[in-house]
C-alpha atoms as a PDB file:
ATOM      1  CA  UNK A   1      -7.208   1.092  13.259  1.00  0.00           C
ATOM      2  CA  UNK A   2      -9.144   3.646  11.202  1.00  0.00           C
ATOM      3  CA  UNK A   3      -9.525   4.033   7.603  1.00  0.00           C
ATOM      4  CA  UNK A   4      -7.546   6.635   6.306  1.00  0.00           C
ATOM      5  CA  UNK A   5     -10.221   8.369   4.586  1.00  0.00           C
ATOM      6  CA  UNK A   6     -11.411   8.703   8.029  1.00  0.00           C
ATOM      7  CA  UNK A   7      -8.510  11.501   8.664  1.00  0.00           C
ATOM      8  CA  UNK A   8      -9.604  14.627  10.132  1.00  0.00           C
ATOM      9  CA  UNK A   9      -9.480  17.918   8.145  1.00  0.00           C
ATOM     10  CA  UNK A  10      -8.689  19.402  11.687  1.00  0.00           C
ATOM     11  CA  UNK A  11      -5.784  17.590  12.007  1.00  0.00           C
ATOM     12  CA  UNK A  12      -4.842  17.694   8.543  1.00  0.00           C
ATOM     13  CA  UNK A  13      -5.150  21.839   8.416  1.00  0.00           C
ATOM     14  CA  UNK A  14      -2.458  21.800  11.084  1.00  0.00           C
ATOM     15  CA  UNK A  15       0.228  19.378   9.768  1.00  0.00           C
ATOM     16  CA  UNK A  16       3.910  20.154   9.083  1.00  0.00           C
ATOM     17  CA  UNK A  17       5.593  17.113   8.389  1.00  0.00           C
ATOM     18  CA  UNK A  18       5.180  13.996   6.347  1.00  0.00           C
ATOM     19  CA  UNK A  19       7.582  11.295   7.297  1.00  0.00           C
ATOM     20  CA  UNK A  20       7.215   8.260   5.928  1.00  0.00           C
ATOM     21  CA  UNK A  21       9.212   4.919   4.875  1.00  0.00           C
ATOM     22  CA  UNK A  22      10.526   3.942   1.938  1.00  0.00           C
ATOM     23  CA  UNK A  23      10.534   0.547   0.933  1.00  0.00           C
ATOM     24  CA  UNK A  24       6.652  -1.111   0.656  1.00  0.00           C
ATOM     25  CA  UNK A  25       5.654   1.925   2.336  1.00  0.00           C
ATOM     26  CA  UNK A  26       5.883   4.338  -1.033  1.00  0.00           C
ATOM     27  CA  UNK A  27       7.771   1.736  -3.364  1.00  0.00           C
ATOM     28  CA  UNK A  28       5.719  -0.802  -4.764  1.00  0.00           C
ATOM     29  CA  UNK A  29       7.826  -4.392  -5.378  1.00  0.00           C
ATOM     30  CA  UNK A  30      10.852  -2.716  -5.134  1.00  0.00           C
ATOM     31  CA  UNK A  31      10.381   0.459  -7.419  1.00  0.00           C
ATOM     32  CA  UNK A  32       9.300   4.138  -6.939  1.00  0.00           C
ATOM     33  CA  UNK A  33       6.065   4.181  -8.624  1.00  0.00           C
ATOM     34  CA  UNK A  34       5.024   8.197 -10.510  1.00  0.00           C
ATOM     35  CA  UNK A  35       2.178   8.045  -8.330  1.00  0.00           C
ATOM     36  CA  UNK A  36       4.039   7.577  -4.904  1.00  0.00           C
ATOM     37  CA  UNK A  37       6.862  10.187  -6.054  1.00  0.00           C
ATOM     38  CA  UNK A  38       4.283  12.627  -7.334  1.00  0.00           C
ATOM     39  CA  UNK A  39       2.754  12.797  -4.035  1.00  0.00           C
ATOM     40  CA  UNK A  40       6.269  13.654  -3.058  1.00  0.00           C
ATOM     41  CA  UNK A  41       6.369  16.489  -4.958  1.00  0.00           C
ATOM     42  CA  UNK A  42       2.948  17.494  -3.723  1.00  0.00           C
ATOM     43  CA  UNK A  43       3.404  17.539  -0.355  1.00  0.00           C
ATOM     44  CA  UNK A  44       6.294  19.764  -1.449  1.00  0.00           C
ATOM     45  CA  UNK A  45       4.324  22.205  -3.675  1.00  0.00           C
ATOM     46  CA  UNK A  46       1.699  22.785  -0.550  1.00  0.00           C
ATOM     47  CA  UNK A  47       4.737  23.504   1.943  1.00  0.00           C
ATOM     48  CA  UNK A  48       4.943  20.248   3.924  1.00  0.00           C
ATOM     49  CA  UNK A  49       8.320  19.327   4.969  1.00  0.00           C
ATOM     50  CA  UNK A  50       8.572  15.994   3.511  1.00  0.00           C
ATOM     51  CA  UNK A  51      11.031  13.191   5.678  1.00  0.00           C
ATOM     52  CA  UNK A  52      11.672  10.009   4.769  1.00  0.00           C
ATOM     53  CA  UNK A  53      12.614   7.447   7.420  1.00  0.00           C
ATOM     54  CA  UNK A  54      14.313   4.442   6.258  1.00  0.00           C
ATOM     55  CA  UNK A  55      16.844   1.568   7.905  1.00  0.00           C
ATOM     56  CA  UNK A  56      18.439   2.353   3.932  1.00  0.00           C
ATOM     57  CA  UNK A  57      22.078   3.378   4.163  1.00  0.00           C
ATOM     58  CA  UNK A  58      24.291   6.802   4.198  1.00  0.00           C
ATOM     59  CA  UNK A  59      25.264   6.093   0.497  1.00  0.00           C
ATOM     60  CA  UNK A  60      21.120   6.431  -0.422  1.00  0.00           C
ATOM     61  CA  UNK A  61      20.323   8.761   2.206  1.00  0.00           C
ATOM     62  CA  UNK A  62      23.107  11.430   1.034  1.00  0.00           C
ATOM     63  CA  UNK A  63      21.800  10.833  -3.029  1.00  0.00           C
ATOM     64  CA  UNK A  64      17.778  11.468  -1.920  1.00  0.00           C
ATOM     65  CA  UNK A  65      18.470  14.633   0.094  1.00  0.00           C
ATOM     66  CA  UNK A  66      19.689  15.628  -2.969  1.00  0.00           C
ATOM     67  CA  UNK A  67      17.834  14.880  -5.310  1.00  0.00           C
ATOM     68  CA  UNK A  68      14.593  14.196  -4.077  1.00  0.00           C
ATOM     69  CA  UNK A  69      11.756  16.605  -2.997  1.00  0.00           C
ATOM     70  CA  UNK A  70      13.337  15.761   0.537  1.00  0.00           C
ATOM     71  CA  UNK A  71      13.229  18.070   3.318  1.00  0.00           C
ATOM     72  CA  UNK A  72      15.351  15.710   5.414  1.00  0.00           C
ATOM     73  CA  UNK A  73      16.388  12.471   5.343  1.00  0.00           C
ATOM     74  CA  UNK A  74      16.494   9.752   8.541  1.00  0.00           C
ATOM     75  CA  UNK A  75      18.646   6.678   7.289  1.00  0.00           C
ATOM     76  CA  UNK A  76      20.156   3.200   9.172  1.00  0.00           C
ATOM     77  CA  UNK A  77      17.283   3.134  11.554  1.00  0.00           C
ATOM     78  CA  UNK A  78      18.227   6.258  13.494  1.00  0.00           C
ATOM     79  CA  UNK A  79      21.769   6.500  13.201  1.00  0.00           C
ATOM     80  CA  UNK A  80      21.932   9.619  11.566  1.00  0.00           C
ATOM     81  CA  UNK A  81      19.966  12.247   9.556  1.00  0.00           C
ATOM     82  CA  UNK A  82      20.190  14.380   6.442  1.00  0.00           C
ATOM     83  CA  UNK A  83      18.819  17.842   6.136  1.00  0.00           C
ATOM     84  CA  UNK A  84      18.902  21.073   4.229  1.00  0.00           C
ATOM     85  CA  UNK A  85      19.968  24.059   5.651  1.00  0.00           C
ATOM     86  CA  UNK A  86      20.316  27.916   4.802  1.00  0.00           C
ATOM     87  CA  UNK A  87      23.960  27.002   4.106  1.00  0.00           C
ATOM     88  CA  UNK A  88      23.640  23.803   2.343  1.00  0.00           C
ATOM     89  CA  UNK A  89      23.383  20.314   3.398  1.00  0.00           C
ATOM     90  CA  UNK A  90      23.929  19.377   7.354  1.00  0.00           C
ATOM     91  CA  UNK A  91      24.060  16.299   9.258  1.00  0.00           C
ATOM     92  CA  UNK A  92      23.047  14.949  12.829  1.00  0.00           C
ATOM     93  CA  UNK A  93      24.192  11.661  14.295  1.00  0.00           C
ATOM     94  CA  UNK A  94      22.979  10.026  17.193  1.00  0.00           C
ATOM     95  CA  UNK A  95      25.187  10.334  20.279  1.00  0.00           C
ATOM     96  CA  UNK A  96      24.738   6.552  20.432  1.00  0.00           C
ATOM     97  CA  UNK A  97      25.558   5.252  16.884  1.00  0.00           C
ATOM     98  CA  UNK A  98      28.424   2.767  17.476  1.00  0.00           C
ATOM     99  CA  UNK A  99      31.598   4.886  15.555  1.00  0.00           C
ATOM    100  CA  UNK A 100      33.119   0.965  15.028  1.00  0.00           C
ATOM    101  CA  UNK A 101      30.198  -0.310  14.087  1.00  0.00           C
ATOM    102  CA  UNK A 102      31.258  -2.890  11.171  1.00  0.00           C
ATOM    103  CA  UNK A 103      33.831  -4.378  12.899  1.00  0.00           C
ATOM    104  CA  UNK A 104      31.357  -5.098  15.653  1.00  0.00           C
ATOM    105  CA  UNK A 105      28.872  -6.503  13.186  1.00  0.00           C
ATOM    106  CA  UNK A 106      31.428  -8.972  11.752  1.00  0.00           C
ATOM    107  CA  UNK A 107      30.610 -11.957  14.660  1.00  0.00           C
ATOM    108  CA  UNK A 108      26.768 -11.168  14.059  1.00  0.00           C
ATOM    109  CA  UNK A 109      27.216 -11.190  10.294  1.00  0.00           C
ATOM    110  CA  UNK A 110      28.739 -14.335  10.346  1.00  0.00           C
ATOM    111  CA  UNK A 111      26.232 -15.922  13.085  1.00  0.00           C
ATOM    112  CA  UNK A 112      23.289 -15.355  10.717  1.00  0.00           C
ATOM    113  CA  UNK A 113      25.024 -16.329   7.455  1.00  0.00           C
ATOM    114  CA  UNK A 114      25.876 -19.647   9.187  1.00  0.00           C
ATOM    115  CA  UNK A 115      22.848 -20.265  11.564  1.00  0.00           C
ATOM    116  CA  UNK A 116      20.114 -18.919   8.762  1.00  0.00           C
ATOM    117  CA  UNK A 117      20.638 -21.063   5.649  1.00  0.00           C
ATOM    118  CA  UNK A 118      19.983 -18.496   1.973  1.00  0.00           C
ATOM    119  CA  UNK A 119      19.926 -15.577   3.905  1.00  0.00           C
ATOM    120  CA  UNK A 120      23.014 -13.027   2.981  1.00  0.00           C
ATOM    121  CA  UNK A 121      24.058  -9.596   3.872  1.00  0.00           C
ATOM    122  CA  UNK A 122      22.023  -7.375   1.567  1.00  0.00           C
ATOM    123  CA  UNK A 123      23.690  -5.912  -1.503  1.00  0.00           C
ATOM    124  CA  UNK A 124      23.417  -1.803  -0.138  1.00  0.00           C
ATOM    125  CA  UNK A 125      25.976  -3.126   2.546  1.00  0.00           C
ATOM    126  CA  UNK A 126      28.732  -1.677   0.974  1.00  0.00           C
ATOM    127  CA  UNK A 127      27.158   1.855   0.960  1.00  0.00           C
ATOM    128  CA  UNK A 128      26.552   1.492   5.480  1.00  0.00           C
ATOM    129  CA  UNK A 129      28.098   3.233   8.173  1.00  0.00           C
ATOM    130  CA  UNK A 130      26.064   2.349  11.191  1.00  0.00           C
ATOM    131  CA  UNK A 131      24.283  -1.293  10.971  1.00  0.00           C
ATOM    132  CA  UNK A 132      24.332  -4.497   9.279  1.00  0.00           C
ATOM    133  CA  UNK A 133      21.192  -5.355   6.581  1.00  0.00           C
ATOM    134  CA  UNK A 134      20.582  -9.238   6.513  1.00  0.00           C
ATOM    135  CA  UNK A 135      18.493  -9.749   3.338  1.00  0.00           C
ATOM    136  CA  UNK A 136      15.685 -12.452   3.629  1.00  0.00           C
ATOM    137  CA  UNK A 137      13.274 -10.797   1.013  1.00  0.00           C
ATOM    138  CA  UNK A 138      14.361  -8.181  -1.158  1.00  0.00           C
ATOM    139  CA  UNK A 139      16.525 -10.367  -3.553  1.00  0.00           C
ATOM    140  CA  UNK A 140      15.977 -14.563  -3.877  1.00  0.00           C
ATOM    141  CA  UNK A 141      15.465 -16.595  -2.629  1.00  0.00           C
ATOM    142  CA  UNK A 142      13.010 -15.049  -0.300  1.00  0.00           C
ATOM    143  CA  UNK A 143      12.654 -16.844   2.927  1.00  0.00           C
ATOM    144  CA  UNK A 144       9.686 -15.446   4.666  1.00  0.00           C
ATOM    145  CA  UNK A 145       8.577 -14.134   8.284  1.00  0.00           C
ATOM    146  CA  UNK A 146      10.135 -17.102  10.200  1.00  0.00           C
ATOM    147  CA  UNK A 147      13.824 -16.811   9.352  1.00  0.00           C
ATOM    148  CA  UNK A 148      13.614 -13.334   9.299  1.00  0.00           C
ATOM    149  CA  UNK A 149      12.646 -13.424  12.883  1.00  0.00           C
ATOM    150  CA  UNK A 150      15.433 -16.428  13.492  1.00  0.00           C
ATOM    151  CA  UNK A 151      17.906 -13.629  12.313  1.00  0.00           C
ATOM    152  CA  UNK A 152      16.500 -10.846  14.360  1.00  0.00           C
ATOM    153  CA  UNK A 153      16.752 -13.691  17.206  1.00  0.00           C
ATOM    154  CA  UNK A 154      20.474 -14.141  16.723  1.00  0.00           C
ATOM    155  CA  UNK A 155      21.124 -10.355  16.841  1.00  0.00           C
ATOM    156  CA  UNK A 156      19.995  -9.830  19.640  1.00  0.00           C
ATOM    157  CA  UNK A 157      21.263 -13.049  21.124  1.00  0.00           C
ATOM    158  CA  UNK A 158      24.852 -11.490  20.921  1.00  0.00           C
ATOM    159  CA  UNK A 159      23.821  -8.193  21.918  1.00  0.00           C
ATOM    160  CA  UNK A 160      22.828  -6.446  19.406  1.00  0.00           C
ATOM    161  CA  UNK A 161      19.335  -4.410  18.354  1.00  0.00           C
ATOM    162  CA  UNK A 162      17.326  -5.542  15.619  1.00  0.00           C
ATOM    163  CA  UNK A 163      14.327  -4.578  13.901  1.00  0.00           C
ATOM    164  CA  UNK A 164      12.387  -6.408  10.814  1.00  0.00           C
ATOM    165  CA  UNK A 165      11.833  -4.580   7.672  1.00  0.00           C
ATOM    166  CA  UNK A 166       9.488  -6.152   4.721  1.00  0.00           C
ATOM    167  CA  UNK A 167      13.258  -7.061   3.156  1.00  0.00           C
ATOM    168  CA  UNK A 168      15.996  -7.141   5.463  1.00  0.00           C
ATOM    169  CA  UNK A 169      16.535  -7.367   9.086  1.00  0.00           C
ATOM    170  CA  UNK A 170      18.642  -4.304  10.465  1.00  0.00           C
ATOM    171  CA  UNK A 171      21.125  -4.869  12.867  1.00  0.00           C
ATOM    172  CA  UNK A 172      23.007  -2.142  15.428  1.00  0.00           C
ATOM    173  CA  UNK A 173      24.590  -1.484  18.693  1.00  0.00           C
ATOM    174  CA  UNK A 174      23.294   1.273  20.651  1.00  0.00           C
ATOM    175  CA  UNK A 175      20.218   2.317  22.071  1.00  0.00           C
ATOM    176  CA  UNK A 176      18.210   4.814  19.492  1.00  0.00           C
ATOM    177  CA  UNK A 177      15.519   3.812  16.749  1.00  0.00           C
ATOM    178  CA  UNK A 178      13.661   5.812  13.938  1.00  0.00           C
ATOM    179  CA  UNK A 179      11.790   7.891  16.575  1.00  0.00           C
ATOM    180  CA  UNK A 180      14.798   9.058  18.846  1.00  0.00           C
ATOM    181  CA  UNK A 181      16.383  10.957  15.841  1.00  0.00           C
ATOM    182  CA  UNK A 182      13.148  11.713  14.755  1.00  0.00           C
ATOM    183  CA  UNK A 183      12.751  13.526  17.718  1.00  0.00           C
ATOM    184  CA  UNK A 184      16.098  14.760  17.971  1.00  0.00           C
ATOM    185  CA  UNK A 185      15.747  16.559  14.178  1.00  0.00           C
ATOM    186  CA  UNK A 186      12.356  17.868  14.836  1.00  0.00           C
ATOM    187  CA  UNK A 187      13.406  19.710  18.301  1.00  0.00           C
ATOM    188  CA  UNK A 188      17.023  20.602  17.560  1.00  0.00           C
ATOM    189  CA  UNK A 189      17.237  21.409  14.215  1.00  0.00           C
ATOM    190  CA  UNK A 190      13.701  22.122  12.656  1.00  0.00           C
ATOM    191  CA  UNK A 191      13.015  23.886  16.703  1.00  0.00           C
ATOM    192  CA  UNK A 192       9.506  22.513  17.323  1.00  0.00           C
ATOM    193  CA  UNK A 193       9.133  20.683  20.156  1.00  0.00           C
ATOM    194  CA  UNK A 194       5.384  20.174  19.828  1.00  0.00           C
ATOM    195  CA  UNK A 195       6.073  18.436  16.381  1.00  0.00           C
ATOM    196  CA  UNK A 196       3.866  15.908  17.310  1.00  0.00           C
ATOM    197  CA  UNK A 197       0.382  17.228  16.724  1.00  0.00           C
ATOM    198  CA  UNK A 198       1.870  17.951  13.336  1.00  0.00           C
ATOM    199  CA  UNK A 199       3.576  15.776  12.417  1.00  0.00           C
ATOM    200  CA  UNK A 200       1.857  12.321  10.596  1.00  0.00           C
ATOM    201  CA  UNK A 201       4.200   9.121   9.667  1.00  0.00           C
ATOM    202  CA  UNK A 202       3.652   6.565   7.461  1.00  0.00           C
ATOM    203  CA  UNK A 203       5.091   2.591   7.638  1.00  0.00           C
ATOM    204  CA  UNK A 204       4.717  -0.519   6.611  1.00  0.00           C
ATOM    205  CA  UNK A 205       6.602  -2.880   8.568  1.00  0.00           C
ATOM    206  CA  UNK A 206       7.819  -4.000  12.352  1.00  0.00           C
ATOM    207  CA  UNK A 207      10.491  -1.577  12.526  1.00  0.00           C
ATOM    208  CA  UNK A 208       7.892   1.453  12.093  1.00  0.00           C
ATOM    209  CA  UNK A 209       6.741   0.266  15.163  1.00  0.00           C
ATOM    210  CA  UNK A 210       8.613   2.742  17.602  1.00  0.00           C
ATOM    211  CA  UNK A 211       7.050   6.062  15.177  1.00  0.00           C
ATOM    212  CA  UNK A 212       3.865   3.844  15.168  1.00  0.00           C
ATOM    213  CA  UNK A 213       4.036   4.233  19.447  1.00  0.00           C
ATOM    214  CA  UNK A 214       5.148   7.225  19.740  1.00  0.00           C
ATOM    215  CA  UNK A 215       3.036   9.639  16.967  1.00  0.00           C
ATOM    216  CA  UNK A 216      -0.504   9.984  17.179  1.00  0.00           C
ATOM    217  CA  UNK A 217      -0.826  10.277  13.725  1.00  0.00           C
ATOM    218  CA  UNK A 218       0.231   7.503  11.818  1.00  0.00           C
ATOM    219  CA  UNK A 219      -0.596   5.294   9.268  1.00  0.00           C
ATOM    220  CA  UNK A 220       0.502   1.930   7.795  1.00  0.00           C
ATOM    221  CA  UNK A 221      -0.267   0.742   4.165  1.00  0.00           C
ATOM    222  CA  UNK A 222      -2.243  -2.381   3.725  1.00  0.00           C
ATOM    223  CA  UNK A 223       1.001  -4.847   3.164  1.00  0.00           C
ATOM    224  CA  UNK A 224       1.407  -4.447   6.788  1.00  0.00           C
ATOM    225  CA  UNK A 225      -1.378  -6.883   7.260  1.00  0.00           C
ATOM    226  CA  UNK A 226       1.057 -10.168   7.850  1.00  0.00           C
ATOM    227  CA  UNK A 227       3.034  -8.360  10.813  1.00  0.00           C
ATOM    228  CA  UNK A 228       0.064  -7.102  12.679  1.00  0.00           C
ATOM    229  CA  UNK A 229       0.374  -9.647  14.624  1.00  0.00           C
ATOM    230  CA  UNK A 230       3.996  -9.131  15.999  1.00  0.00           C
ATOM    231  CA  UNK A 231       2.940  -5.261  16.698  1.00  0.00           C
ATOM    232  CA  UNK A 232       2.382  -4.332  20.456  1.00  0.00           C
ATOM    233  CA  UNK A 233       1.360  -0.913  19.398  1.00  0.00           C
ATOM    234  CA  UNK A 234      -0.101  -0.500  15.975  1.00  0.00           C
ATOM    235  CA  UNK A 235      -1.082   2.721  13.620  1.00  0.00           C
ATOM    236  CA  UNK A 236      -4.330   5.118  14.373  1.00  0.00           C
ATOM    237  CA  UNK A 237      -4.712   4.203  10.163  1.00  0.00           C
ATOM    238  CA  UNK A 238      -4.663   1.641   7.608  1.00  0.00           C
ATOM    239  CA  UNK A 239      -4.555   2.660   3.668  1.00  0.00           C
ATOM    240  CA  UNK A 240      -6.985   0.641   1.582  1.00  0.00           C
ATOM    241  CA  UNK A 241      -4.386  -0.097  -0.888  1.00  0.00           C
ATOM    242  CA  UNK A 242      -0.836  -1.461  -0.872  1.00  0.00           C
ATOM    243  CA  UNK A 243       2.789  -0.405  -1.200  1.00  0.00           C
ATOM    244  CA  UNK A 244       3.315   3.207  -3.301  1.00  0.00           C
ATOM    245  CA  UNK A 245      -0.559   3.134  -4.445  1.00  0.00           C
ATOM    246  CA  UNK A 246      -1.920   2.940  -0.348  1.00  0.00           C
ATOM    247  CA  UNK A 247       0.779   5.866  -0.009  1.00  0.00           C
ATOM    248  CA  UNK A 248      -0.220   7.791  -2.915  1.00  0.00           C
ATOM    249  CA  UNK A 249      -3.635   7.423  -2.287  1.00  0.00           C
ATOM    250  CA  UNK A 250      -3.503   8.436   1.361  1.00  0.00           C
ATOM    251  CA  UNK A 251      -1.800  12.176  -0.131  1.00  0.00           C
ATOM    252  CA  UNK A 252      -4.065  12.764  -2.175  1.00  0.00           C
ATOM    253  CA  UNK A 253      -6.997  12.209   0.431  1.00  0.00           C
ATOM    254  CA  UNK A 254      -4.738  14.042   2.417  1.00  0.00           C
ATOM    255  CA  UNK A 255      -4.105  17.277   0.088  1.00  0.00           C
ATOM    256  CA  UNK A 256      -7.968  17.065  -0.230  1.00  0.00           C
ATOM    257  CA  UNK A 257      -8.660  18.101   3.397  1.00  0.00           C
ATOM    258  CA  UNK A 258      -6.574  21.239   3.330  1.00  0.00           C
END
């Protein structure tokens, strides 16, 4: 992995699109820093179409397409997305997202409560349409990397996908991620299907891995140091800072270039 400050102006001339996570990717400890949202607004203000990508659920993803500097919006790990259009707001959901999907959940819910002792289903729950959220580290007690991946274990035990945030575990049935309906918005309804020479990504955590693989231009904030490890295919970049601050920086290094 490179530097970020060792970006190409070539590159960064040609980009469109600025997807990125949310949480520990531009939050910092569990809040949206003014640095990390200005750079939002930035990105904006030059004409990037900004796209956050998050395993948060339908209840946050339909509140930051409106409200924030948002271009679209990606939430539940690739379930579904949220985007403007000429006529107002619009959604896309995956042909695979499971239309029954919490009553699925309920025997894998109730596998990790019981198997995994302090971990609980994360308090955004309530606002979900697509997957379960097991919270290991967002709320206490926080129980680190090894029951985290005891949960994901579990899930996918009993047939289910799961991915490892810096928070929660996300669990699903069906077969998509955050780069299948990121491909699926950038080709069907932003119609660009070479997106992917401009189009750069930034993560923080396991479950970035698939936009990690799949863009060529990506970057993780420091924090991701203690999963490196567990990534098969890792980011072209590293920030130099954490959280919101690695973020910010990286924009304005980026907004430099053009």
């Amino acid at each position: 992995m490179k530097n970020f400050t060792d970006f190409p102006a070539s590159v960064a001339r040609q980009l469109k699109y600025i997807l990125f996570d949310i949480d520990d990717t531009i939050t910092t400890r569990g809040r949206l820093h003014p640095d990390a949202y200005g750079a939002l607004w930035a990105l904006h203000e030059r004409g990037l179409r900004v796209i956050p990508v998050t395993g948060r659920p339908a209840g946050w993803c339909d509140m930051i397409i409106r409200q924030w500097p948002a271009d679209a919006i990606i939430g539940e790990n690739g379930a579904f997305c949220y985007f403007r259009g000429e006529k107002g707001y619009g959604e896309l959901t995956h042909p695979l997202a499971c239309t029954d999907a919490q009553a699925r959940l309920a025997a894998v819910r109730d596998a990790c409560l019981a198997q995994v002792p302090g971990c609980r289903v994360a308090k955004d729950q309530f606002a979900r349409r697509y997957d379960l959220a097991i919270d290991f580290c967002e709320d206490e007690p926080h129980l680190g990397l090894e029951a985290a991946y005891k949960i994901r274990d579990i899930c996918q035990h009993l047939g289910a996908q799961a991915k490892v945030s810096s928070i929660h575990v996300n669990t699903w049935f069906g077969a998509y991620d955050k780069r299948t309906m990121a491909e699926m918005l950038l080709t069907q309804i932003f119609g660009d299907p070479g997106f992917k020479e401009t189009a750069l990504f930034f993560g923080d955590s396991p479950n970035d891995e698939p936009m990690f693989a799949f863009f060529p231009h990506a970057c993780a904030v420091a924090n991701i140091r203690p999963f490196l490890a567990m990534l098969k295919n890792k980011p072209a970049y590293l920030s130099e800072r954490e959280s919101g601050q690695g973020f910010a920086d990286c924009i304005t290094h980026l907004l430099s270039l053009e």
